[in-house]
PDB file of N, CA and C in Angstrom:
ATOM      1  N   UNK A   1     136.375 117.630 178.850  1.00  0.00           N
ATOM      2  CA  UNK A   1     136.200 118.625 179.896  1.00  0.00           C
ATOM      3  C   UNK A   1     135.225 118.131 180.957  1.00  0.00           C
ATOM      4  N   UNK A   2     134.061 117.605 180.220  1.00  0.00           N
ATOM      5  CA  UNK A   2     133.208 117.278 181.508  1.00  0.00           C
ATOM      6  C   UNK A   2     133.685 116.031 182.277  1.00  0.00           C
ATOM      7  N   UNK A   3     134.598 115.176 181.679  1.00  0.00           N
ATOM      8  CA  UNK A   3     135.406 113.867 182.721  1.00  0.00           C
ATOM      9  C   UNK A   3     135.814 114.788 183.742  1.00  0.00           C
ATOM     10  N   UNK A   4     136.579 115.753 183.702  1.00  0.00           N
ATOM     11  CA  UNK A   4     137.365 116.673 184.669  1.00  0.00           C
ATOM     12  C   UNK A   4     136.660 116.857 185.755  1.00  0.00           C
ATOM     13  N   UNK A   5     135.274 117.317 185.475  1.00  0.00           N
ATOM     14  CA  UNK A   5     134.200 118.169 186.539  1.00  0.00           C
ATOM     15  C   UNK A   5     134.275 116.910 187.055  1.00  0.00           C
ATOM     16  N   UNK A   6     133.648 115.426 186.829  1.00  0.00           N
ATOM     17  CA  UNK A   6     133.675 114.558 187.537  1.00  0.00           C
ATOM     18  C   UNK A   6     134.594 113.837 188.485  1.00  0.00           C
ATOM     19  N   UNK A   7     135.715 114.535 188.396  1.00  0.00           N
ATOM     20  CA  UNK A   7     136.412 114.180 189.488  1.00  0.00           C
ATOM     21  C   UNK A   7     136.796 115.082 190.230  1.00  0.00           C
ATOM     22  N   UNK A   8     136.542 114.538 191.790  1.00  0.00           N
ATOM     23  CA  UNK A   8     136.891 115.354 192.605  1.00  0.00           C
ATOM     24  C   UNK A   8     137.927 116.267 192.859  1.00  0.00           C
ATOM     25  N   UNK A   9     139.102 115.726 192.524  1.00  0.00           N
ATOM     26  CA  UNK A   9     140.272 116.464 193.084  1.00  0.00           C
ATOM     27  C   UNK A   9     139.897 117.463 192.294  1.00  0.00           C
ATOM     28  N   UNK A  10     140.288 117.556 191.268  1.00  0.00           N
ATOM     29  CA  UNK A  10     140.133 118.485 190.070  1.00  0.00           C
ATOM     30  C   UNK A  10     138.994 120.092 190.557  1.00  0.00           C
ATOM     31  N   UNK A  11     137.958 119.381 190.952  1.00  0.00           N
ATOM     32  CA  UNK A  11     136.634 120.522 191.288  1.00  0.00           C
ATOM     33  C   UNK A  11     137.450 121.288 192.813  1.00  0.00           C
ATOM     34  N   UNK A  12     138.383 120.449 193.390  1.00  0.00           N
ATOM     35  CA  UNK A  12     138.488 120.920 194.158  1.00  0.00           C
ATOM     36  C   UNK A  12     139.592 121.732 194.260  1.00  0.00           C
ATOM     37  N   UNK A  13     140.494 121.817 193.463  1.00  0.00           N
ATOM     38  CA  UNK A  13     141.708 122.659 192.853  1.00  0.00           C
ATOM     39  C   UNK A  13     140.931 123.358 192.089  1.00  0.00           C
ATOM     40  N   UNK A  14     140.338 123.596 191.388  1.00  0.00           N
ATOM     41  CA  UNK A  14     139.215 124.936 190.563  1.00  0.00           C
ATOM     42  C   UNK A  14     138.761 125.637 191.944  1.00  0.00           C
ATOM     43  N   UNK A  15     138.172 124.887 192.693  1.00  0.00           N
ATOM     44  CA  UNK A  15     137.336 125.699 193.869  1.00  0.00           C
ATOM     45  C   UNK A  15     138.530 126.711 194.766  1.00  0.00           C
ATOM     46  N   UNK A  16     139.166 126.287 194.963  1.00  0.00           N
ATOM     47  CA  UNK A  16     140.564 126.560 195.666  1.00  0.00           C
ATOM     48  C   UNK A  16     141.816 127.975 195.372  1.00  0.00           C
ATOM     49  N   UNK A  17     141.853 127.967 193.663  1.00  0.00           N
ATOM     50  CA  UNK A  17     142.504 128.583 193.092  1.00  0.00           C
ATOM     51  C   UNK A  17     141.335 129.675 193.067  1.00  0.00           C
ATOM     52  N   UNK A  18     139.707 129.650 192.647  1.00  0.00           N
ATOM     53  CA  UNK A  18     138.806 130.778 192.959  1.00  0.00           C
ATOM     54  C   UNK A  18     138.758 131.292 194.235  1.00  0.00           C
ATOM     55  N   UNK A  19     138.683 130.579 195.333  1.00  0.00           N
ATOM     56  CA  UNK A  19     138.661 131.359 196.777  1.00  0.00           C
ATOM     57  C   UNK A  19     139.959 132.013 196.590  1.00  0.00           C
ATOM     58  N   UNK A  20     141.009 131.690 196.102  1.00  0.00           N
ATOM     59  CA  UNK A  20     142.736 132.257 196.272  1.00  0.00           C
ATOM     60  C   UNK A  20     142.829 133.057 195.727  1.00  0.00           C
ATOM     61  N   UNK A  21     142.199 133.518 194.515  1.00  0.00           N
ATOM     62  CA  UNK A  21     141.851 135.126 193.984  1.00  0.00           C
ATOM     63  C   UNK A  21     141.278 135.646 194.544  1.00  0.00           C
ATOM     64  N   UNK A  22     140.120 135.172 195.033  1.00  0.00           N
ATOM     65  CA  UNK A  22     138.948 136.631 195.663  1.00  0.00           C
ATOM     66  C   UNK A  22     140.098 136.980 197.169  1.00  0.00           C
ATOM     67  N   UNK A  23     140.567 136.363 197.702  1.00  0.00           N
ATOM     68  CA  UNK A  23     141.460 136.723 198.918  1.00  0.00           C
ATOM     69  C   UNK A  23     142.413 137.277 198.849  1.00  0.00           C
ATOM     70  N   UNK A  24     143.631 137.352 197.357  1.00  0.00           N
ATOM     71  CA  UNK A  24     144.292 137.572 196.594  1.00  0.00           C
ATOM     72  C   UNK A  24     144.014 139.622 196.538  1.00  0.00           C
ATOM     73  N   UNK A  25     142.438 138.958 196.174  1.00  0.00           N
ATOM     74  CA  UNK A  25     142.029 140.545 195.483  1.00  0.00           C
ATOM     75  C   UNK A  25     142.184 141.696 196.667  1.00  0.00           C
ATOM     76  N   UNK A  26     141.534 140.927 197.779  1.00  0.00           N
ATOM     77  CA  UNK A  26     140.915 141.678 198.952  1.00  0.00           C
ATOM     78  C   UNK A  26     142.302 142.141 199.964  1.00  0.00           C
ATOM     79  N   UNK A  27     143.202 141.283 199.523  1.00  0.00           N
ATOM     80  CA  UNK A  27     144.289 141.450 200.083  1.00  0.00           C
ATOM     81  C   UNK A  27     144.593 142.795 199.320  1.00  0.00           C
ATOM     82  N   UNK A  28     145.026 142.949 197.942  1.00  0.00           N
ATOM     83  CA  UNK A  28     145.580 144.199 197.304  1.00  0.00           C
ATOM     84  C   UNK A  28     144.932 145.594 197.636  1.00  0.00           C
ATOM     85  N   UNK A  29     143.555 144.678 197.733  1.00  0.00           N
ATOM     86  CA  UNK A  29     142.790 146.203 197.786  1.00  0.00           C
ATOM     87  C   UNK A  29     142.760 146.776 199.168  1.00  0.00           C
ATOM     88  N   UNK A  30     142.909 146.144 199.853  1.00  0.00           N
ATOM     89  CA  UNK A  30     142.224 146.690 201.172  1.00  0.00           C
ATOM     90  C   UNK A  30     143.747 147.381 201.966  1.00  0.00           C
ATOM     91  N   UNK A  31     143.345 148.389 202.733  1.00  0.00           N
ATOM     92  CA  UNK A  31     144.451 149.158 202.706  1.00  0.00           C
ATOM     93  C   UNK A  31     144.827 148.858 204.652  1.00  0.00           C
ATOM     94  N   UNK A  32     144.092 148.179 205.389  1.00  0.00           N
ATOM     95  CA  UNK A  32     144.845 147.713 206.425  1.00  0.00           C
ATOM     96  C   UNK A  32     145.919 146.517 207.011  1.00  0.00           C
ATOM     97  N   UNK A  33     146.513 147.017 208.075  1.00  0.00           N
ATOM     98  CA  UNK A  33     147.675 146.115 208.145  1.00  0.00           C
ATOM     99  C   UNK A  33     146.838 144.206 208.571  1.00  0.00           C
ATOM    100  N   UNK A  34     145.785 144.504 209.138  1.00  0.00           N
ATOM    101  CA  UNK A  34     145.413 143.278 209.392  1.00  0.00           C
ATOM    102  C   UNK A  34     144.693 142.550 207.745  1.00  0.00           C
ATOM    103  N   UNK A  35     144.260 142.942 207.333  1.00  0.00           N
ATOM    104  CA  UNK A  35     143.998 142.229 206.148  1.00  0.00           C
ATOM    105  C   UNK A  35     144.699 141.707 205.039  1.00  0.00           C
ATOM    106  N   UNK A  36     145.968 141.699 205.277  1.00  0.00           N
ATOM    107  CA  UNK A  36     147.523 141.091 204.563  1.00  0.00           C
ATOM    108  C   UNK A  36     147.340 140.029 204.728  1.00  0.00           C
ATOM    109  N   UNK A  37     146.699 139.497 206.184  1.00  0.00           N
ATOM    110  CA  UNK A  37     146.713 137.505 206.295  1.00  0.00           C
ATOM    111  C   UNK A  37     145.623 137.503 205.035  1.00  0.00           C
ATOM    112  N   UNK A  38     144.587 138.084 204.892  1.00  0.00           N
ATOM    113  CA  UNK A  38     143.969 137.355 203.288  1.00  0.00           C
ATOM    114  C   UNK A  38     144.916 137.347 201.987  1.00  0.00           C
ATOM    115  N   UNK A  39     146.008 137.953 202.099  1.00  0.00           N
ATOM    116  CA  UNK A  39     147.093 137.897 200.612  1.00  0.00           C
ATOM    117  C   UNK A  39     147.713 136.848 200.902  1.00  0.00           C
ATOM    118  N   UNK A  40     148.183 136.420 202.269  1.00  0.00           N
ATOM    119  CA  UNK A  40     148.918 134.859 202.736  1.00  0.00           C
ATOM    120  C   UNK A  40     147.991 134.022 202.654  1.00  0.00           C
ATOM    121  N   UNK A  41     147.465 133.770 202.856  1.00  0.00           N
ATOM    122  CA  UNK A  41     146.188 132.925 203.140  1.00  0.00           C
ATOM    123  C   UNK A  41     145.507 132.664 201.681  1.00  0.00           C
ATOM    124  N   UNK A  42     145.169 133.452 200.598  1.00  0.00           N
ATOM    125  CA  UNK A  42     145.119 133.267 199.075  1.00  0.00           C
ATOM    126  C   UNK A  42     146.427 132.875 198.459  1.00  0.00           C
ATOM    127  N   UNK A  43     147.492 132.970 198.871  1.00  0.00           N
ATOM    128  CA  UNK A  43     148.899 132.372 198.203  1.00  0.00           C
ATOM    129  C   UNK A  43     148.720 130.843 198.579  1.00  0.00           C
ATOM    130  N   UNK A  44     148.601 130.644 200.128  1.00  0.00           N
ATOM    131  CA  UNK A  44     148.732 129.124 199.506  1.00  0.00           C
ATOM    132  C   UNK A  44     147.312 128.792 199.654  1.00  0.00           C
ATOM    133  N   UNK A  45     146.385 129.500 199.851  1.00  0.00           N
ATOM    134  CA  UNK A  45     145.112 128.366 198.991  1.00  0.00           C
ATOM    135  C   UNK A  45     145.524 128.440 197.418  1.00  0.00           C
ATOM    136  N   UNK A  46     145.739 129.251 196.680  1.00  0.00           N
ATOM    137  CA  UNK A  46     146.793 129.204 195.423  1.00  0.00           C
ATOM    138  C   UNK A  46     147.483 128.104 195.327  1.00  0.00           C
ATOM    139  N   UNK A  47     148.346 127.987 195.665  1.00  0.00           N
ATOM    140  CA  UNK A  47     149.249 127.002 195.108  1.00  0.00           C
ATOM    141  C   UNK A  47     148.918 125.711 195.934  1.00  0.00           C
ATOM    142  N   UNK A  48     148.509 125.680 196.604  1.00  0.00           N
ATOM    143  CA  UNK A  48     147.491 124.152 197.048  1.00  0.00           C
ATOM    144  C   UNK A  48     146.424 123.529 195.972  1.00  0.00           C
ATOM    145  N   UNK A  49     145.284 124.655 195.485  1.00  0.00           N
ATOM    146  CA  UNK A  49     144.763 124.367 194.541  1.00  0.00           C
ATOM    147  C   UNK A  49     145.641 124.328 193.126  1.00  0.00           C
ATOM    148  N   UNK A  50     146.594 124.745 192.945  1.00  0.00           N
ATOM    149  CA  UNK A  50     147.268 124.584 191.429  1.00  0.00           C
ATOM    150  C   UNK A  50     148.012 122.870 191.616  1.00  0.00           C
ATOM    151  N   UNK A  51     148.086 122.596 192.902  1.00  0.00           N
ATOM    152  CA  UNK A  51     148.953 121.413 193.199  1.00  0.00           C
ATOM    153  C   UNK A  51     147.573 120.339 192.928  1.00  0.00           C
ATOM    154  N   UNK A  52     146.719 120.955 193.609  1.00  0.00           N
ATOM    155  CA  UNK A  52     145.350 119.526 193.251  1.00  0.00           C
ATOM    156  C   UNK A  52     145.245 119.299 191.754  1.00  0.00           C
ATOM    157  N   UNK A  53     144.753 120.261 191.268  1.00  0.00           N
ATOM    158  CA  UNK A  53     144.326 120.152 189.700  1.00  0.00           C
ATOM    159  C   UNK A  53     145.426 119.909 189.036  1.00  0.00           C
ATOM    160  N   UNK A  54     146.830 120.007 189.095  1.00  0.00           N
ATOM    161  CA  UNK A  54     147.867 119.588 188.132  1.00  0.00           C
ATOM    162  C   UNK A  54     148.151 117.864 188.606  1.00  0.00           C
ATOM    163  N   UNK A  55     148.388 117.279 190.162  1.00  0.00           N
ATOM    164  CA  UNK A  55     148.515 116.399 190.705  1.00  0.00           C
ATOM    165  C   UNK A  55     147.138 115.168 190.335  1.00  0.00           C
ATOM    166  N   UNK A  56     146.099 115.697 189.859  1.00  0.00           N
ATOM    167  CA  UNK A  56     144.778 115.014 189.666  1.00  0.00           C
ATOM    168  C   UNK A  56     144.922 114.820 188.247  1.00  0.00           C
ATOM    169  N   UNK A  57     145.788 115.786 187.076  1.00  0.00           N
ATOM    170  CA  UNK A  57     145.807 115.520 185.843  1.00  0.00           C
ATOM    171  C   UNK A  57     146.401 114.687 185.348  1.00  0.00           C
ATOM    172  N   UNK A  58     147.690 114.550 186.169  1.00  0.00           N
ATOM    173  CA  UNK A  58     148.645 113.795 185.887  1.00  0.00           C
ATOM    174  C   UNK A  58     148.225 111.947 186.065  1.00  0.00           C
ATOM    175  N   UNK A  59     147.572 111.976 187.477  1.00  0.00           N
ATOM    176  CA  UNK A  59     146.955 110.981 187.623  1.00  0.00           C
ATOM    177  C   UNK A  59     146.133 110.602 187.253  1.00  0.00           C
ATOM    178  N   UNK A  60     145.064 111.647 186.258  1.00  0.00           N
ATOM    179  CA  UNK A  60     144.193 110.483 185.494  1.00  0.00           C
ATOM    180  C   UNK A  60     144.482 110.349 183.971  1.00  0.00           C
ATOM    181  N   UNK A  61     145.822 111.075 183.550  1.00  0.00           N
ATOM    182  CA  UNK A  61     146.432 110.618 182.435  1.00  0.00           C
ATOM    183  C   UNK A  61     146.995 109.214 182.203  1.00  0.00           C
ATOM    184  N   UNK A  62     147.265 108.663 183.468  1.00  0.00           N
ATOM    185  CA  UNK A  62     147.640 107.200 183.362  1.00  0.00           C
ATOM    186  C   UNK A  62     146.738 106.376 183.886  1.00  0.00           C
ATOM    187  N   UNK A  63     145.191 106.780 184.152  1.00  0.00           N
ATOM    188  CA  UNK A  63     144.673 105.843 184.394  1.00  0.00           C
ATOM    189  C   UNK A  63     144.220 105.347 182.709  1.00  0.00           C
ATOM    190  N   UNK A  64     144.227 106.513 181.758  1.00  0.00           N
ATOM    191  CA  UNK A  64     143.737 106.567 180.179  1.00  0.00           C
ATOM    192  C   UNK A  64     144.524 105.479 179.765  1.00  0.00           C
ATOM    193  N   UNK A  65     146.230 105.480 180.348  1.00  0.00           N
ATOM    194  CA  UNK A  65     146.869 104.969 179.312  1.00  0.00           C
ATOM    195  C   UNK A  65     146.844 103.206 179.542  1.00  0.00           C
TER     196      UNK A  65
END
């Protein structure tokens, strides 16, 4: 686990997928029409960060092998 923290991509797909919830959240909750760009705007910081941290795993699985 702690190899993980040490690499960047990785911290930065964790960091990414957390901002994409709290925007996620603020999006559901909040009941005006302008605050919907934070539910777009947390989707793909979402799946940008799920793309770092899966794309960073993969790649340092073969640096192991």
């Amino acid at each position: 686990m702690y190899k993980k923290l040490n690499d960047l991509g990785f911290v930065i797909g964790i960091f990414f997928i957390i901002i994409s919830l709290i925007l996620i959240i603020g999006g559901f909750v909040s009941a005006a029409l302008c605050y919907k760009l934070n539910f777009y705007t947390g989707f793909s910081f979402l799946v940008f960060g799920i793309f770092m941290a899966l794309f960073n795993r993969n790649n340092h699985k073969k640096e192991e092998v």
